[in-house]
C-alpha atoms as a PDB file:
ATOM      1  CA  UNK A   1     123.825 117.121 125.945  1.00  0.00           C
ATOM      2  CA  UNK A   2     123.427 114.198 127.560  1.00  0.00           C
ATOM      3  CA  UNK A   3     121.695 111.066 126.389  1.00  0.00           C
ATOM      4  CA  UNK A   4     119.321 109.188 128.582  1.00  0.00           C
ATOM      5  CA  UNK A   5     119.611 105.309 129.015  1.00  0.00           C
ATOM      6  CA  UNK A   6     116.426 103.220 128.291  1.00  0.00           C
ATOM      7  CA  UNK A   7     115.307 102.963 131.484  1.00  0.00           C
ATOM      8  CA  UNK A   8     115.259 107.044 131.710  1.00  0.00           C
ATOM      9  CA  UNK A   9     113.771 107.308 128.038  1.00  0.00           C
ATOM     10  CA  UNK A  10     110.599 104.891 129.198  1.00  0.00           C
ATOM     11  CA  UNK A  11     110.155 106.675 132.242  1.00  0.00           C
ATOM     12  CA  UNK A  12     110.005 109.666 130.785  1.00  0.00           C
ATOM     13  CA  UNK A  13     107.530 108.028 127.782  1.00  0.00           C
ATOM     14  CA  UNK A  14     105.189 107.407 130.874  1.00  0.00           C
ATOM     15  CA  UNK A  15     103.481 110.609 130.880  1.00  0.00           C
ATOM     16  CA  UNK A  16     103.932 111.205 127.063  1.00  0.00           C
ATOM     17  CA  UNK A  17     100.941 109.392 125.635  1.00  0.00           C
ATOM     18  CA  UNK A  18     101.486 108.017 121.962  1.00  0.00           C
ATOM     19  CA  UNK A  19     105.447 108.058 122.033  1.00  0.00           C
ATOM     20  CA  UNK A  20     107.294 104.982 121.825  1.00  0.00           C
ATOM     21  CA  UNK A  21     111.148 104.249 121.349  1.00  0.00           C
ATOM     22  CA  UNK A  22     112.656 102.787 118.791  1.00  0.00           C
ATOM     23  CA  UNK A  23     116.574 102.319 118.497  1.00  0.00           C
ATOM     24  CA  UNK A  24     117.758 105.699 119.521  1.00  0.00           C
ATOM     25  CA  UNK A  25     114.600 107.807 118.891  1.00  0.00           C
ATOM     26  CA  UNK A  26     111.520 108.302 120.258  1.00  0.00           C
ATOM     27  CA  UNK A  27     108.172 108.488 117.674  1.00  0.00           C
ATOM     28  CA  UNK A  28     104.885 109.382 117.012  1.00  0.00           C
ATOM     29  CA  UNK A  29     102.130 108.705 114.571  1.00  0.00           C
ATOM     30  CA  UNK A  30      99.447 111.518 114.111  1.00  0.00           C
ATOM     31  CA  UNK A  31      96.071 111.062 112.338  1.00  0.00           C
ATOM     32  CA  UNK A  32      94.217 114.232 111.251  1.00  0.00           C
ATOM     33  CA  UNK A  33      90.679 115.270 110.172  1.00  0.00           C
ATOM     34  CA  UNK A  34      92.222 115.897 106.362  1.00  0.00           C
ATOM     35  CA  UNK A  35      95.532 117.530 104.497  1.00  0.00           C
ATOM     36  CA  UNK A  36      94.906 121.422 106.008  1.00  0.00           C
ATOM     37  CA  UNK A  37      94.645 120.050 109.751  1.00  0.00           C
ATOM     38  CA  UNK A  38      98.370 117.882 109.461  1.00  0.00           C
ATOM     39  CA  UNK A  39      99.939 120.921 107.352  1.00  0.00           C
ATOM     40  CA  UNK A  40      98.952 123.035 109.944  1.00  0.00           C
ATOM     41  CA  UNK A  41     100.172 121.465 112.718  1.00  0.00           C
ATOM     42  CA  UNK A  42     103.750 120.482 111.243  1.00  0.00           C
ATOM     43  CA  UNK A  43     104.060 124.751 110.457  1.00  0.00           C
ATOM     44  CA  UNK A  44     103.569 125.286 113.890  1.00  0.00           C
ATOM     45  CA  UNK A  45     105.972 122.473 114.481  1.00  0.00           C
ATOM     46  CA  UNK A  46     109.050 123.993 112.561  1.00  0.00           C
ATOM     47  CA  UNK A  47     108.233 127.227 113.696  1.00  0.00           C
ATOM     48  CA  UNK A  48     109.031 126.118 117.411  1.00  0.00           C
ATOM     49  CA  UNK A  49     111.885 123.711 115.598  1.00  0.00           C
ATOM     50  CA  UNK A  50     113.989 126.833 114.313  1.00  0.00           C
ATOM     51  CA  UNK A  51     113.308 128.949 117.310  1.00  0.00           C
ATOM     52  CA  UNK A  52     114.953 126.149 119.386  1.00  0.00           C
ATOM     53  CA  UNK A  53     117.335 125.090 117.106  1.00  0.00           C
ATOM     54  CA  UNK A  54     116.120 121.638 117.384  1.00  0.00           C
ATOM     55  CA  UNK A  55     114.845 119.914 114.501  1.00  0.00           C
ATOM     56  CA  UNK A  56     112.863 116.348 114.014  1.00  0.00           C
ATOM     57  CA  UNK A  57     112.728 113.601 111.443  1.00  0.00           C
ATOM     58  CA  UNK A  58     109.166 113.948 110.141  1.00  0.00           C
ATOM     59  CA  UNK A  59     107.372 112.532 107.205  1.00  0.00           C
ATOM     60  CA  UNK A  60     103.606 113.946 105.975  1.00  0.00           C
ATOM     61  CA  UNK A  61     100.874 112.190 103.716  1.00  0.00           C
ATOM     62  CA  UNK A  62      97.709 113.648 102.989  1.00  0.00           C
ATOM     63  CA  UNK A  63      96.244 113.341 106.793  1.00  0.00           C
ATOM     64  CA  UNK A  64      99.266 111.524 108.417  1.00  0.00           C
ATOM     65  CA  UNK A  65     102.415 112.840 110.123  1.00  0.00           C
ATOM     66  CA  UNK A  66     105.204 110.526 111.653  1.00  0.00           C
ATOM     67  CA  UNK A  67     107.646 112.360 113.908  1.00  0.00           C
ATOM     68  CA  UNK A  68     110.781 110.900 115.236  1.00  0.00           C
ATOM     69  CA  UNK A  69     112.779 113.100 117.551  1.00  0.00           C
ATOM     70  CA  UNK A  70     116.682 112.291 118.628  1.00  0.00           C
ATOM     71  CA  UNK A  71     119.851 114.716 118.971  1.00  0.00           C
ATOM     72  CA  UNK A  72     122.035 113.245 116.652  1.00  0.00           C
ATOM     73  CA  UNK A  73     125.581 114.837 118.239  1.00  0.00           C
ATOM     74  CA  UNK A  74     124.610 112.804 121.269  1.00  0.00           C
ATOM     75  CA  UNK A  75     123.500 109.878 119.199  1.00  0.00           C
ATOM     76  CA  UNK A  76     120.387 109.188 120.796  1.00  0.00           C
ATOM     77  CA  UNK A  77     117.554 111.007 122.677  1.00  0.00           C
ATOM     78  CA  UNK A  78     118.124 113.504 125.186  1.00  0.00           C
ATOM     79  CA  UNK A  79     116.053 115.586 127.742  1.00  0.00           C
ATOM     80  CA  UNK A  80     115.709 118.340 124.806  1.00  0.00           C
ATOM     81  CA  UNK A  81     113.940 115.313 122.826  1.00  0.00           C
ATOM     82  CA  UNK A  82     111.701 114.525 125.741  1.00  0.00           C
ATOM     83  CA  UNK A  83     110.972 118.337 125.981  1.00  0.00           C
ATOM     84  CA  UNK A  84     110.525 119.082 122.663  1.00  0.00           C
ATOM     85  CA  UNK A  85     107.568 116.011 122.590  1.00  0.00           C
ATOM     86  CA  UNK A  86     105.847 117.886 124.997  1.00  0.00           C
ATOM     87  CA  UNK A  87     105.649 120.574 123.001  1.00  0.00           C
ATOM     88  CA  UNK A  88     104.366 118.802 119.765  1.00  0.00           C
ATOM     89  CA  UNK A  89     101.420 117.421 121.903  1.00  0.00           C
ATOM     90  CA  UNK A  90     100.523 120.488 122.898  1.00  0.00           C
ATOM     91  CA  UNK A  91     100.174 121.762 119.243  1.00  0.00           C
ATOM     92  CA  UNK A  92      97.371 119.095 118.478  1.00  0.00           C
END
């Protein structure tokens, strides 16, 4: 894999809404109604994570998940990070 310079990184960020990059990942901060709503949505998260073979950084508490996504063999973020963003967002 590949990985994509800045400039391709924030023009891909353009249509994600939330992400931002930071070093050589891209991130997310989710707020939920309450514990049952975040642990929910980070199952459905690794589910799609082992099927893929692709796994993120992510830290819960209580109502708040943080989710950094990179492909560490390429040593940065690459178009199966972008994807796999897409993805998350739709789980929400």
């Amino acid at each position: 894999m590949k990985k994509l310079t800045t400039e391709e990184i924030n023009t891909a960020l353009a249509s994600l809404k939330g992400w931002t990059i930071n070093e050589n990942s891209i991130e997310k901060k989710y707020v939920f109604k309450d514990f049952n709503q975040a642990f929910g949505f980070l199952s459905r998260i690794a589910l799609y994570s082992e099927k893929v073979n692709h796994h993120a950084d992510w830290s819960g508490v209580y109502n708040k998940v943080n989710i950094k996504l990179s492909t560490h063999d390429a040593g940065g973020v690459t178009q199966t990070d972008i994807d796999f963003a897409k993805v998350i967002d739709t789980y929400l």
